[in-house]
N, C-alpha and C. Protein backbone atom coordinates (compact mmCIF):
# COMPACT_ATOMS: atom_id res chain seq x y z
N UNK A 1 5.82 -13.93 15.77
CA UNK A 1 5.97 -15.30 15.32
C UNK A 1 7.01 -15.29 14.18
N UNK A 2 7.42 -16.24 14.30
CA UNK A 2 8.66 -16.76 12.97
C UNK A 2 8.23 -17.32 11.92
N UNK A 3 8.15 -17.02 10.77
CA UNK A 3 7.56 -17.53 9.54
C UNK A 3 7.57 -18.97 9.59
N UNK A 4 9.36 -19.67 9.66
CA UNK A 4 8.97 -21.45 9.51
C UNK A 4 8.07 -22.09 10.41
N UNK A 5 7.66 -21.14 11.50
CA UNK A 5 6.37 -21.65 13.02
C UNK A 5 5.18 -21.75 12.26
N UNK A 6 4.59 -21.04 11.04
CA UNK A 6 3.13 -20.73 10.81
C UNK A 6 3.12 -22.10 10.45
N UNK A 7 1.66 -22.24 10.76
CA UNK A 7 0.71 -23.43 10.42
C UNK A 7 -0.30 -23.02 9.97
N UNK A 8 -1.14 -24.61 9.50
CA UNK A 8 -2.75 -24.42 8.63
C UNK A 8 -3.59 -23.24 9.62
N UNK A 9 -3.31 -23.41 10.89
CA UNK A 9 -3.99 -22.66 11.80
C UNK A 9 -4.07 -20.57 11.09
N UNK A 10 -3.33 -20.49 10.71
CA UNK A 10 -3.10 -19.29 9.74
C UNK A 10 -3.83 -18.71 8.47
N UNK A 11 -3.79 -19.88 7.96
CA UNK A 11 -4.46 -19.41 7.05
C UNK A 11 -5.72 -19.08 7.15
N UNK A 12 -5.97 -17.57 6.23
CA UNK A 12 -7.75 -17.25 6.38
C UNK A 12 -7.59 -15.67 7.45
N UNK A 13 -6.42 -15.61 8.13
CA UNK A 13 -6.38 -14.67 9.26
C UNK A 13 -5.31 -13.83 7.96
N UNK A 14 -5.52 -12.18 8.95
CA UNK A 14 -4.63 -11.17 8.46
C UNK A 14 -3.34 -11.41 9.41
N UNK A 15 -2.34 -10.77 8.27
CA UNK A 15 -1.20 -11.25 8.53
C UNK A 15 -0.38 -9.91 7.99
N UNK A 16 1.02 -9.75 9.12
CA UNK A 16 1.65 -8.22 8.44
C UNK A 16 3.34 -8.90 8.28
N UNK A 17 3.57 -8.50 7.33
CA UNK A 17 4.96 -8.94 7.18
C UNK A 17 6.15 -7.22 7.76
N UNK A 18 6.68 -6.71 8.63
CA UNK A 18 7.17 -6.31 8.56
C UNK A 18 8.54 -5.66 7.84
N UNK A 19 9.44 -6.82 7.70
CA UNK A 19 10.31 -6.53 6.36
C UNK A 19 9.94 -6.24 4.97
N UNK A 20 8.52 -6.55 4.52
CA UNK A 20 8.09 -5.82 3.60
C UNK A 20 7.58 -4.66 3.90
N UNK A 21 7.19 -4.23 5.13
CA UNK A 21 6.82 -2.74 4.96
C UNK A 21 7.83 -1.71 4.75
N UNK A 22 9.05 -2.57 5.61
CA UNK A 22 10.50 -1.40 5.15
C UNK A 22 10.75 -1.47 3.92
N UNK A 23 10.37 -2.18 2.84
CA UNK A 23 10.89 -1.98 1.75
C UNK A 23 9.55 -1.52 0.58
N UNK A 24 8.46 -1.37 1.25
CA UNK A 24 8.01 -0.68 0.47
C UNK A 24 6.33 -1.35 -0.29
N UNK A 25 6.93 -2.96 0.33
CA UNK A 25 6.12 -3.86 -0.40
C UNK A 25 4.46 -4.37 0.38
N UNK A 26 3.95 -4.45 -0.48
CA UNK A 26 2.33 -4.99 0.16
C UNK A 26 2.92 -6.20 1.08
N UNK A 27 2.60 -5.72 2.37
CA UNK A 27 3.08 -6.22 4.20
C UNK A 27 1.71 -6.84 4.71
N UNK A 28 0.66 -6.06 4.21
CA UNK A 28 -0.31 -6.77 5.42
C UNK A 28 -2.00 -7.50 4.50
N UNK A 29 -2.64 -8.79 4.87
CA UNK A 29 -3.55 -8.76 4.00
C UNK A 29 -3.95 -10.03 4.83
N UNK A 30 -4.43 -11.28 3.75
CA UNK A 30 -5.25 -12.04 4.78
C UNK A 30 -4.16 -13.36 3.61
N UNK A 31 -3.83 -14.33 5.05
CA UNK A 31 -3.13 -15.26 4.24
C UNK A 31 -3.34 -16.51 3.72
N UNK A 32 -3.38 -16.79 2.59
CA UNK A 32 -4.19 -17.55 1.75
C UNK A 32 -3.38 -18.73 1.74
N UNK A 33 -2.07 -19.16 1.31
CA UNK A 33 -1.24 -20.21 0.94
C UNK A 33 -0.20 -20.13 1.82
N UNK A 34 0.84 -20.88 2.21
CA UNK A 34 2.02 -21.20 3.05
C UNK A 34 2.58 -22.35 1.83
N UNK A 35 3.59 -22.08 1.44
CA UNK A 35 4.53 -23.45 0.75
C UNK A 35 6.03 -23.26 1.51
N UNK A 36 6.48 -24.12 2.05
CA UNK A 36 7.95 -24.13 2.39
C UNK A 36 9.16 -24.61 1.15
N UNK A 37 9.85 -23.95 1.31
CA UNK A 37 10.83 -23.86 0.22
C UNK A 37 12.33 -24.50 1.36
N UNK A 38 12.45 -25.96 1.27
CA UNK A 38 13.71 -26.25 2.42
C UNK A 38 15.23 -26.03 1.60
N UNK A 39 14.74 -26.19 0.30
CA UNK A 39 15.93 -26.13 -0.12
C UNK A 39 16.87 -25.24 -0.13
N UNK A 40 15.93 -23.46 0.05
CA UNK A 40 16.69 -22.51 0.44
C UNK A 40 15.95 -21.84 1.98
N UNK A 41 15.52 -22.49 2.70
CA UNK A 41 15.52 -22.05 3.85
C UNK A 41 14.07 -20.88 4.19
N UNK A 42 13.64 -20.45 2.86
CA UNK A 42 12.35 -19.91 2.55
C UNK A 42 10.61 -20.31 2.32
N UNK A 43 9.81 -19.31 2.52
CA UNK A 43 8.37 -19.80 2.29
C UNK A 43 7.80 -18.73 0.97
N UNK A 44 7.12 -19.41 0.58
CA UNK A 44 6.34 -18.26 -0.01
C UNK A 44 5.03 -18.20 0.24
N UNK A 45 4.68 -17.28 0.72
CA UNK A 45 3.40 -16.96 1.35
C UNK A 45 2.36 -16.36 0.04
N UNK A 46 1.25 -16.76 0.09
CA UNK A 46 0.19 -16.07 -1.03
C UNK A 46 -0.53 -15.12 0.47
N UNK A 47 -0.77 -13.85 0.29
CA UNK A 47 -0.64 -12.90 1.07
C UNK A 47 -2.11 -11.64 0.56
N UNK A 48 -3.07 -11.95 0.21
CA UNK A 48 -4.43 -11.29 -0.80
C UNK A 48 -4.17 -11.59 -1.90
N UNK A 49 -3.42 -11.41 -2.85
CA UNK A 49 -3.46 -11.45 -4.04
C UNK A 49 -1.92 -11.72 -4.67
N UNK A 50 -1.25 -11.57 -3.86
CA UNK A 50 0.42 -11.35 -3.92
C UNK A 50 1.12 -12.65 -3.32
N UNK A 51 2.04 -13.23 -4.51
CA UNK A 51 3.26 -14.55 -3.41
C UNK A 51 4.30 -13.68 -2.90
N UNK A 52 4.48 -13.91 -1.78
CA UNK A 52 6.10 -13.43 -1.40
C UNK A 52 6.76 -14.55 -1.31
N UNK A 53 8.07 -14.44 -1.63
CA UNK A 53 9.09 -15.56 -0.57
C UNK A 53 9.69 -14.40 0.03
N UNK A 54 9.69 -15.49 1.30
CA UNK A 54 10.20 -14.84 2.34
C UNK A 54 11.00 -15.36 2.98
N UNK A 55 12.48 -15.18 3.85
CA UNK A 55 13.11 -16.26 4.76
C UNK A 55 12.51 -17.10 6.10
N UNK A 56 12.78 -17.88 5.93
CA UNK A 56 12.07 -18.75 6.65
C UNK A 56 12.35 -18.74 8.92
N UNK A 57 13.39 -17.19 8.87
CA UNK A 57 13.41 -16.78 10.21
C UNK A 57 13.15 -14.91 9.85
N UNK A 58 12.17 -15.06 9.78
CA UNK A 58 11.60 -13.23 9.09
C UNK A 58 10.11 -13.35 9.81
N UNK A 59 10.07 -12.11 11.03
CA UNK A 59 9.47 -12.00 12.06
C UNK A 59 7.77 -11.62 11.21
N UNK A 60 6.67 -12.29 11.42
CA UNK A 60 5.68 -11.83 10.81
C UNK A 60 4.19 -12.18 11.90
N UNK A 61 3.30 -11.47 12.10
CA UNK A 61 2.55 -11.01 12.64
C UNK A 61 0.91 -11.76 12.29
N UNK A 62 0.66 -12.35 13.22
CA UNK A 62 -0.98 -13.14 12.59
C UNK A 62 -1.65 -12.38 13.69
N UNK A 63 -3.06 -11.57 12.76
CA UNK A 63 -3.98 -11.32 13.88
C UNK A 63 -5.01 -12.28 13.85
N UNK A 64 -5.32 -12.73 15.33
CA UNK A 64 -6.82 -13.41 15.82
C UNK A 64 -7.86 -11.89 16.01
N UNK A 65 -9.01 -12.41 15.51
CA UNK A 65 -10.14 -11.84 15.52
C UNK A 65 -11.07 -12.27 16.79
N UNK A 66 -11.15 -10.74 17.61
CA UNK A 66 -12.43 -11.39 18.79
C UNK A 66 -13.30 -10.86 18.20
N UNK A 67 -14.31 -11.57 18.53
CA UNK A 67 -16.14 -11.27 18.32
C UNK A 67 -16.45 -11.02 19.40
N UNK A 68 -17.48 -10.34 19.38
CA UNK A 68 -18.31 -10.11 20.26
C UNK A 68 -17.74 -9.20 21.39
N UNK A 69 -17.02 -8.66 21.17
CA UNK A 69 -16.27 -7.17 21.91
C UNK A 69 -16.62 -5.91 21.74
């Protein structure tokens, strides 16, 4: 998924940012906030405990949880 795609539907689920794992940075956690930033094309995500901004076409990863598997 493409970051400017996420919706309310997101939040509360774990989420991995890949371009932060290449650089080193806390990538994966459960995502709390979404704010869009239009003016520069960015979001900043609240991510466990951490905001990122991030570009707003920066490939990032929502897992759904099955039960009962």
């Amino acid at each position: 998924m493409i970051v400017r795609h996420l919706t309310a539907d997101a939040i509360g689920k774990t989420v991995t940012l890949p371009t932060l794992a290449a650089l080193g940075r806390c990538s994966r956690g459960i995502l709390h906030t979404i704010t869009l930033n239009a003016a520069n094309d960015t979001s900043t995500l609240t991510i466990g405990e951490h905001q990122h901004s991030v570009p707003n076409g920066a490939t990032i990863y929502v897992t759904t949880e099955v039960a009962g598997l």
